[in-house]
Each structure stands twice: as structure tokens, then as C-alpha cells.
C-alpha atoms as a PDB file:
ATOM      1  CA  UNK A   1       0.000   0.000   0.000  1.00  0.00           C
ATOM      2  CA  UNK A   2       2.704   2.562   0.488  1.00  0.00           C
ATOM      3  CA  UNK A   3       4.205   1.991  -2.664  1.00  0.00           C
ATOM      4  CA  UNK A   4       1.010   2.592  -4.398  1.00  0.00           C
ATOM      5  CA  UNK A   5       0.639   6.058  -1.812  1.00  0.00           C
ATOM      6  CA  UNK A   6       4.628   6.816  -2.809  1.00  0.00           C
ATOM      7  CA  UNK A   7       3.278   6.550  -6.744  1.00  0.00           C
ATOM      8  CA  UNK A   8       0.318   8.791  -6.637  1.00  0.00           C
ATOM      9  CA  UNK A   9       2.583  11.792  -4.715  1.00  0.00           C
ATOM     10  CA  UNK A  10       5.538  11.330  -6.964  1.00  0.00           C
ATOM     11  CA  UNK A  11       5.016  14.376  -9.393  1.00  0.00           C
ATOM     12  CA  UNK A  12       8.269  14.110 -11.123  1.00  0.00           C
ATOM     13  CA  UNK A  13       6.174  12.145 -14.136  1.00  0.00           C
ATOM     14  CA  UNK A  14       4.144  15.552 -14.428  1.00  0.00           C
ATOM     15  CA  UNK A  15       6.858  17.931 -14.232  1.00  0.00           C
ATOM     16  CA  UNK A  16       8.532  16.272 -17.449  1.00  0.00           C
ATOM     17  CA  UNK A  17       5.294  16.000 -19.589  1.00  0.00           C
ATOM     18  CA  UNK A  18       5.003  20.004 -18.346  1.00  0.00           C
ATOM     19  CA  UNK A  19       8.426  20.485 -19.547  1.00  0.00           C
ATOM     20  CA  UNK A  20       8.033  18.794 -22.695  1.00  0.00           C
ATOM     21  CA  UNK A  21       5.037  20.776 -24.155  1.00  0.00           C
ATOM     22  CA  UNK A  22       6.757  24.131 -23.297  1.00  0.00           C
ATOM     23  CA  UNK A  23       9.368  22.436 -25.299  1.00  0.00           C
ATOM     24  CA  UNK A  24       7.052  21.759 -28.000  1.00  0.00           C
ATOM     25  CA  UNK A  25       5.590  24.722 -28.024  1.00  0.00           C
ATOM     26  CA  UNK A  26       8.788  26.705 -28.163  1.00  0.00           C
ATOM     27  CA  UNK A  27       9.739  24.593 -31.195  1.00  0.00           C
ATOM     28  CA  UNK A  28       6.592  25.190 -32.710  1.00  0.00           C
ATOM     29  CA  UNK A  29       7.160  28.613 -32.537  1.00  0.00           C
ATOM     30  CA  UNK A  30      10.215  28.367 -33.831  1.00  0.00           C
ATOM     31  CA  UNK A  31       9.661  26.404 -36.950  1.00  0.00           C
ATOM     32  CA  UNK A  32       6.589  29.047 -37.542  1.00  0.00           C
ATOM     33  CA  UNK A  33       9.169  32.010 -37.298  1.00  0.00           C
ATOM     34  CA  UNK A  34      11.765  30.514 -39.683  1.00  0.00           C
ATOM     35  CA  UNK A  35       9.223  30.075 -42.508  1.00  0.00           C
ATOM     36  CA  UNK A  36       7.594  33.304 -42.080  1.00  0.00           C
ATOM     37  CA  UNK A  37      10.775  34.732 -42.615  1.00  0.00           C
ATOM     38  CA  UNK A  38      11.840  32.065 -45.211  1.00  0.00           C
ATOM     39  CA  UNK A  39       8.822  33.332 -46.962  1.00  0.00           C
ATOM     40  CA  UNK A  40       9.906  36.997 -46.777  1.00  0.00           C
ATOM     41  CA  UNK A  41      13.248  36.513 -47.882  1.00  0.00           C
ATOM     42  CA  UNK A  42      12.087  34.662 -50.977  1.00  0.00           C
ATOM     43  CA  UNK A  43       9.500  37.521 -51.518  1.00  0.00           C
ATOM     44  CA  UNK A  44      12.054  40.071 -51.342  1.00  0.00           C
ATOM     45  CA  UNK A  45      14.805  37.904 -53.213  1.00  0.00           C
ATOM     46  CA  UNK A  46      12.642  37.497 -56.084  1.00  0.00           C
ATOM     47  CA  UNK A  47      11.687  41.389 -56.367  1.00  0.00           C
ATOM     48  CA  UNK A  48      15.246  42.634 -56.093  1.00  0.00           C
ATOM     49  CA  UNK A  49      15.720  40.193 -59.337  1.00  0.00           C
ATOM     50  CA  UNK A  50      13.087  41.093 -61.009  1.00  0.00           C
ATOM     51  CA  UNK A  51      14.060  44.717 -61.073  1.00  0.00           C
ATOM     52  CA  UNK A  52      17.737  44.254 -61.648  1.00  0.00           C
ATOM     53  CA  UNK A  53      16.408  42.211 -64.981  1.00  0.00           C
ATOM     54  CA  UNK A  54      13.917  44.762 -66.133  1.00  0.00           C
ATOM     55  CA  UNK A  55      17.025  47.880 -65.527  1.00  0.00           C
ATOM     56  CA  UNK A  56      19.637  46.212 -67.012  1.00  0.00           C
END
């Protein structure tokens, strides 16, 4: 019986799926950053290009 009292107080289990969603979610926001900006720099790669065909 105590070991079964021991395993409902232990919260270390909780603390780590805790810690791995803010993980998760950091990544997330990461990976959302990077393209939004991957997506800009394409955007503004491809209009520098286009003018510098068009002027010269």
C-alpha cells in the first residue's frame, strides 16, 4: 500500500510532460518564425531580381 501512496505523490512524471510541451511549443514557434521569414526573404529575393532584370 505505500508503494502505491509513494506513486500517486511522486510528481516528477508531471513535471517532465510540463516540460516537454513548453518544449514543444517553443519549437513550434520556432519552426513558424523561420518560414515566415523564409517566406519573406524569398518575396524580397525574387523582387530585387526582377528589377535588376527589367534595368539592365
Amino acid at each position: 500500500m505505500t508503494l502505491f501512496a509513494r506513486f500517486l505523490k511522486d510528481e516528477s512524471g508531471a513535471t517532465a510532460i510540463e516540460y516537454g510541451l513548453i518544449a514543444s511549443l517553443i519549437a513550434l514557434a520556432i519552426i513558424a518564425g523561420a518560414t515566415s521569414l523564409g517566406t519573406t526573404l524569398s518575396n524580397t529575393f525574387n523582387h530585387v531580381a526582377s528589377k535588376m532584370v527589367t534595368s539592365g
